[in-house]
PDB file of N, CA and C in Angstrom:
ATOM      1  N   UNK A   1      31.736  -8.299 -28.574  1.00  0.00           N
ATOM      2  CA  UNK A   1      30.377  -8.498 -28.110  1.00  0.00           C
ATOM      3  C   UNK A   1      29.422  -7.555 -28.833  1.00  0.00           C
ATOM      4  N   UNK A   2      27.950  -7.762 -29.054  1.00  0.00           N
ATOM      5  CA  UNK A   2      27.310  -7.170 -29.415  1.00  0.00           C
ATOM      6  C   UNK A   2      26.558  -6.272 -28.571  1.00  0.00           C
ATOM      7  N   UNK A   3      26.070  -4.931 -29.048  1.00  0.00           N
ATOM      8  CA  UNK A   3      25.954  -4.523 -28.425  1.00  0.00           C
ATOM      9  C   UNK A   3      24.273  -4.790 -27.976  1.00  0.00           C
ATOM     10  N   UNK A   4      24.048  -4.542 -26.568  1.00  0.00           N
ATOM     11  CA  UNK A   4      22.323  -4.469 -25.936  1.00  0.00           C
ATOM     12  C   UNK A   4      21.807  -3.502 -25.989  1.00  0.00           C
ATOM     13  N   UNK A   5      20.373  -3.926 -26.771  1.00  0.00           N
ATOM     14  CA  UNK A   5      19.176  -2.895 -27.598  1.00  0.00           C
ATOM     15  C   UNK A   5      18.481  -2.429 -25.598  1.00  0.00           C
ATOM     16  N   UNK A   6      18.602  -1.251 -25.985  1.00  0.00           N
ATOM     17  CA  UNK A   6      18.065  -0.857 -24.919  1.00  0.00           C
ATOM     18  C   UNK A   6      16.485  -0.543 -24.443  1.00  0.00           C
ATOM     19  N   UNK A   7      15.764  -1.029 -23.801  1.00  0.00           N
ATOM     20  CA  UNK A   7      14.330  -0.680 -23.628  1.00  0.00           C
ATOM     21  C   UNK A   7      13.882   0.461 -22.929  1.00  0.00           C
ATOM     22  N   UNK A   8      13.291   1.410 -24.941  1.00  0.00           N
ATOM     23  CA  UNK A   8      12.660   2.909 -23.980  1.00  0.00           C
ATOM     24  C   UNK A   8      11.305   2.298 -23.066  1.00  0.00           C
ATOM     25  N   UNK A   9      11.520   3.080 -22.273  1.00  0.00           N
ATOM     26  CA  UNK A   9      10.118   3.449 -21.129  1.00  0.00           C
ATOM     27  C   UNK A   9       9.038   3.718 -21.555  1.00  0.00           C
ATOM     28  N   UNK A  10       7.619   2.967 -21.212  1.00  0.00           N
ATOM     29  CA  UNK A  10       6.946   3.689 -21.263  1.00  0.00           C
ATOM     30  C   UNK A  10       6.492   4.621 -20.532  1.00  0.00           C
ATOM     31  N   UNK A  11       5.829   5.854 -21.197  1.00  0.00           N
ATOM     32  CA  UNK A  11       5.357   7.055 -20.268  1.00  0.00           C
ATOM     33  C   UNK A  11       4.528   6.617 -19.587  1.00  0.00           C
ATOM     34  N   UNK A  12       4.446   7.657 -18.566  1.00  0.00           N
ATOM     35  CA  UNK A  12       3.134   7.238 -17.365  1.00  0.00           C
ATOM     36  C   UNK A  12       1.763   7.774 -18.074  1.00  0.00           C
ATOM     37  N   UNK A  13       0.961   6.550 -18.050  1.00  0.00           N
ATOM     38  CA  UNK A  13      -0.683   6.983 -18.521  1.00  0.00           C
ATOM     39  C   UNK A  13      -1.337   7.176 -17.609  1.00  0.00           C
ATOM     40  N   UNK A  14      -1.204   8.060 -16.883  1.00  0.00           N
ATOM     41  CA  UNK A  14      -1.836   8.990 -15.820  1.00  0.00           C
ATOM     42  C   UNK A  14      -3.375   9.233 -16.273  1.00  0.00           C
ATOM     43  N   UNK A  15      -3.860   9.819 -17.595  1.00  0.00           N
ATOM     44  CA  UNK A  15      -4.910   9.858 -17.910  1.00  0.00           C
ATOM     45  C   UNK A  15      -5.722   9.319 -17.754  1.00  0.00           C
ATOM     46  N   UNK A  16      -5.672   7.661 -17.707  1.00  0.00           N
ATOM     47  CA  UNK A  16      -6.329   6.477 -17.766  1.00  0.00           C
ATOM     48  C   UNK A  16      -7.438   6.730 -16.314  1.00  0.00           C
ATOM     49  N   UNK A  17      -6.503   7.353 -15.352  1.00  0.00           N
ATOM     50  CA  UNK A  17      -7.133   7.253 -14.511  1.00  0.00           C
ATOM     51  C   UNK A  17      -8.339   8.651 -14.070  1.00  0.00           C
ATOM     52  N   UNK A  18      -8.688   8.909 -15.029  1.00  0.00           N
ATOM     53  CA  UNK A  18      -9.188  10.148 -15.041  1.00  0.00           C
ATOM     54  C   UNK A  18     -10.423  10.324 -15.705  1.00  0.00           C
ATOM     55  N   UNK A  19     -11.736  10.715 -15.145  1.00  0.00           N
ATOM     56  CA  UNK A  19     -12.780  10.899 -16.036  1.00  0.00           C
ATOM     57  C   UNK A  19     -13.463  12.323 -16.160  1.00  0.00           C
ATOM     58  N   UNK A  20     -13.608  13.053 -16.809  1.00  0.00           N
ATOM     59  CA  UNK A  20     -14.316  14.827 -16.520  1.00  0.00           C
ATOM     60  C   UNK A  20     -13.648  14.837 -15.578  1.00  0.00           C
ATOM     61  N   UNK A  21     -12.176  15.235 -15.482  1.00  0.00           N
ATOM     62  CA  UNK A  21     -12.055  16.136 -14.501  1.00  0.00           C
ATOM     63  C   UNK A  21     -11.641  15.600 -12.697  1.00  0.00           C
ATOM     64  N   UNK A  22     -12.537  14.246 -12.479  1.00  0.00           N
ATOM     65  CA  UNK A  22     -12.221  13.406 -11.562  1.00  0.00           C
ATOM     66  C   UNK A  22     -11.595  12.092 -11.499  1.00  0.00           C
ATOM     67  N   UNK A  23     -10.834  11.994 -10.484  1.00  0.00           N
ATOM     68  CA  UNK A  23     -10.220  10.361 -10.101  1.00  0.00           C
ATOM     69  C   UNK A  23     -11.026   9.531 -10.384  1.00  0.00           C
ATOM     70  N   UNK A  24     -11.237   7.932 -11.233  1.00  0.00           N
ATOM     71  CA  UNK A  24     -12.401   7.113 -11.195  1.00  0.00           C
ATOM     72  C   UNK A  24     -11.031   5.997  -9.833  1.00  0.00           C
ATOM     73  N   UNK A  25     -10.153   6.485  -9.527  1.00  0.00           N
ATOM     74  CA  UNK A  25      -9.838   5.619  -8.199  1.00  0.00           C
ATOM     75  C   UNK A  25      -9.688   6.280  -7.187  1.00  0.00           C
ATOM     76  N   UNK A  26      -9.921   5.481  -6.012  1.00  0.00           N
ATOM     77  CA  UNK A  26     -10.004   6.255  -4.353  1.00  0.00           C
ATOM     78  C   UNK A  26      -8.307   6.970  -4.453  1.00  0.00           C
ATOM     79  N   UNK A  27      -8.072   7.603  -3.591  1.00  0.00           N
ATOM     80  CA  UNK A  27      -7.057   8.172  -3.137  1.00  0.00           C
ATOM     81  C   UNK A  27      -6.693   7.094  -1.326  1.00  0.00           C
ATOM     82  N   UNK A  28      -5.468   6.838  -1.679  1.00  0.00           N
ATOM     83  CA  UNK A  28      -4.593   6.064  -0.345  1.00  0.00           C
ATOM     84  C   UNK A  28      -5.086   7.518   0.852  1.00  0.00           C
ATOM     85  N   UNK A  29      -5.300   6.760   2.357  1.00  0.00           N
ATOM     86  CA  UNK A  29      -5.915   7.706   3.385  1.00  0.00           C
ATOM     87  C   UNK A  29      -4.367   8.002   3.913  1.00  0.00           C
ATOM     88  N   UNK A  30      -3.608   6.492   3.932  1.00  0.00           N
ATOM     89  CA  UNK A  30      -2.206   7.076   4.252  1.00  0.00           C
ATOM     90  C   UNK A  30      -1.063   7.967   3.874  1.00  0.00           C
ATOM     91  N   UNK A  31      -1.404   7.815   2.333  1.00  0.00           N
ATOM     92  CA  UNK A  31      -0.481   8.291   1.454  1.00  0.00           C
ATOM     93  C   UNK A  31      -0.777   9.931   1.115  1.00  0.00           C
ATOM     94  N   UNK A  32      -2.026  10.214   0.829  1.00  0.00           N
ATOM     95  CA  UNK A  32      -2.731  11.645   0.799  1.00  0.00           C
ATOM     96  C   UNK A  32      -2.325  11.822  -0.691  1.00  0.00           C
ATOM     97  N   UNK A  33      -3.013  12.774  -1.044  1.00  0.00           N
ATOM     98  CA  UNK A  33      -3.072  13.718  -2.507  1.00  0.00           C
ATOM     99  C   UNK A  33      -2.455  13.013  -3.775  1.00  0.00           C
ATOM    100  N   UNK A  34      -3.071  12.528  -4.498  1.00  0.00           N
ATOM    101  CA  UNK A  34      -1.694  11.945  -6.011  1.00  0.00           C
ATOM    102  C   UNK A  34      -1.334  10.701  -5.841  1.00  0.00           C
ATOM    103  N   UNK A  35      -1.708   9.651  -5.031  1.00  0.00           N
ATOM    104  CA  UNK A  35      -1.312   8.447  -4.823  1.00  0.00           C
ATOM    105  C   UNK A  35      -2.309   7.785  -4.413  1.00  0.00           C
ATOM    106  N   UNK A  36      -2.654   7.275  -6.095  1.00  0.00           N
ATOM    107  CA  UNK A  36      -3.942   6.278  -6.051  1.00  0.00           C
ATOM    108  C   UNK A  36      -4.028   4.498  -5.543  1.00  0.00           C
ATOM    109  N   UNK A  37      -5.269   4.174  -5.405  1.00  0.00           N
ATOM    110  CA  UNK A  37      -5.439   3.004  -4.991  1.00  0.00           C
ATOM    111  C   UNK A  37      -5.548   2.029  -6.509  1.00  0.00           C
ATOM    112  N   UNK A  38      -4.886   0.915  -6.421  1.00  0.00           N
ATOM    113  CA  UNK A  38      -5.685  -0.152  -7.441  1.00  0.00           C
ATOM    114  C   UNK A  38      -7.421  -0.280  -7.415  1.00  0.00           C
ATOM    115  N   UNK A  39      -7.749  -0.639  -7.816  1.00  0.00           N
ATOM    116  CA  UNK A  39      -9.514  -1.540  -7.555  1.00  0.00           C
ATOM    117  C   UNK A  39      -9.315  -2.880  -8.147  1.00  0.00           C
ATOM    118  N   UNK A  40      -9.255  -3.426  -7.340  1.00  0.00           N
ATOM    119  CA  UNK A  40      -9.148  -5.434  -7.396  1.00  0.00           C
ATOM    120  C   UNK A  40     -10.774  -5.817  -7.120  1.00  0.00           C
ATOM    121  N   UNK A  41     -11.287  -6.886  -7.671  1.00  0.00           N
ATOM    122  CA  UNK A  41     -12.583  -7.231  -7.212  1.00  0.00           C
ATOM    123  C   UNK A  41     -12.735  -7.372  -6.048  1.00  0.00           C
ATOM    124  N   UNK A  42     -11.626  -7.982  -4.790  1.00  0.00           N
ATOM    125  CA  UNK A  42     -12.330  -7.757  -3.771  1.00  0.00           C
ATOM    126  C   UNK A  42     -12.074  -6.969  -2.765  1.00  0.00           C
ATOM    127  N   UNK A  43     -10.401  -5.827  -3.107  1.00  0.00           N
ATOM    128  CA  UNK A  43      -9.881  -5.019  -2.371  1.00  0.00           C
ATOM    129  C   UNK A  43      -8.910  -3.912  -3.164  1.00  0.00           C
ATOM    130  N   UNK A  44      -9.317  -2.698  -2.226  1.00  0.00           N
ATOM    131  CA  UNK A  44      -8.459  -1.596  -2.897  1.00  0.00           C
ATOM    132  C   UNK A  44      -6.845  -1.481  -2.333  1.00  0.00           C
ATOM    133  N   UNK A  45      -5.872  -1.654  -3.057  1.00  0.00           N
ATOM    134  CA  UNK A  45      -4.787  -1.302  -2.394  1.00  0.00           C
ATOM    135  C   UNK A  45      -3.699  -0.639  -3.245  1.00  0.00           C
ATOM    136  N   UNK A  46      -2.672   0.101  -2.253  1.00  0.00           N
ATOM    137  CA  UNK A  46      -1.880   1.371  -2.475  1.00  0.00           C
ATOM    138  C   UNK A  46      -0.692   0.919  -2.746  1.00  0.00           C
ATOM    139  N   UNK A  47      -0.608   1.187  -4.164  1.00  0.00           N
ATOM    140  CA  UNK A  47       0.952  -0.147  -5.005  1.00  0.00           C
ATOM    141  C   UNK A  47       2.461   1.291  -3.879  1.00  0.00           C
ATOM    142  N   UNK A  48       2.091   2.134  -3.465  1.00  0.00           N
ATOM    143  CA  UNK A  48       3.216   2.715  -2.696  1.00  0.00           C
ATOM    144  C   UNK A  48       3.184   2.378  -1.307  1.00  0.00           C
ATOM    145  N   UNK A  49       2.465   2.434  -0.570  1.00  0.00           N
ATOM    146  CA  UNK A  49       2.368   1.991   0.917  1.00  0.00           C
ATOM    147  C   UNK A  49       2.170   0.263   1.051  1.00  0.00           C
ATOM    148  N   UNK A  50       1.579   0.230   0.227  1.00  0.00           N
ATOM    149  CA  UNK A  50       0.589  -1.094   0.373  1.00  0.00           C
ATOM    150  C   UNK A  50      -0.760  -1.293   1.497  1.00  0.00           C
ATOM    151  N   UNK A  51      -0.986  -0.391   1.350  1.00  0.00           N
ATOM    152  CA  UNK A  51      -2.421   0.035   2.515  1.00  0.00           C
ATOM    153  C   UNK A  51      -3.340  -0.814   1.754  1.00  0.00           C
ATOM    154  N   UNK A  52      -4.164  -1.557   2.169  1.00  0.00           N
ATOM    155  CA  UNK A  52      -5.254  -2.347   1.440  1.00  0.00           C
ATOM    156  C   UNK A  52      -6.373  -2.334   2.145  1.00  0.00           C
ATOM    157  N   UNK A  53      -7.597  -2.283   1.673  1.00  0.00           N
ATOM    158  CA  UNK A  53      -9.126  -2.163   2.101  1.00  0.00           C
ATOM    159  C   UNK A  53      -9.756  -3.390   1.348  1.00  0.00           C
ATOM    160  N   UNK A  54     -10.416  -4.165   2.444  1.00  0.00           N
ATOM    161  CA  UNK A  54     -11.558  -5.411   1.532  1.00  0.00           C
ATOM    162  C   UNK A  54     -12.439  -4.717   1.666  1.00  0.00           C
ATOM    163  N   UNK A  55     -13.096  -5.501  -0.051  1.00  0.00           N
ATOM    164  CA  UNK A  55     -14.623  -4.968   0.069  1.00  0.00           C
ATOM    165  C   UNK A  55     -15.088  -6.223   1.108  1.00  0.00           C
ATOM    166  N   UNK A  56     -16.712  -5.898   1.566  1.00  0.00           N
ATOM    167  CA  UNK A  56     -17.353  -6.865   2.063  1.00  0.00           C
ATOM    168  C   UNK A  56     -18.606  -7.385   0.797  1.00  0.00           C
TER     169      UNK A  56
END
C-alpha cells in the first residue's frame, strides 16, 4: 500500500481578530475571557458554547 500524505495544520490566526490592541469581536457572556463570538449578519454566536444573540 501506499503510503497517506498527511495534512499539516493550519496555525491559529488569532490575529485576524484583533485591531490596535482590541477584540473587533464581542466576547461569549457565558464563556468569559478568550472565547470569541462569530458576527453573522443577523446573529452573534459562540462556536464553543453555542450561545447565540439576534440582532434586531
Amino acid at each position: 500500500m501506499a503510503k497517506k500524505k498527511k495534512n499539516p495544520k493550519k496555525p491559529m490566526q488569532i490575529w485576524k481578530i484583533y485591531e490596535q490592541g482590541k477584540a473587533k469581536n464581542p466576547e461569549c457572556p457565558k464563556c468569559g475571557k478568550g472565547v470569541f463570538m462569530a458576527v453573522h449578519k443577523d446573529r452573534k454566536v459562540c462556536g464553543k458554547c453555542g450561545y447565540t444573540e439576534f440582532n434586531k
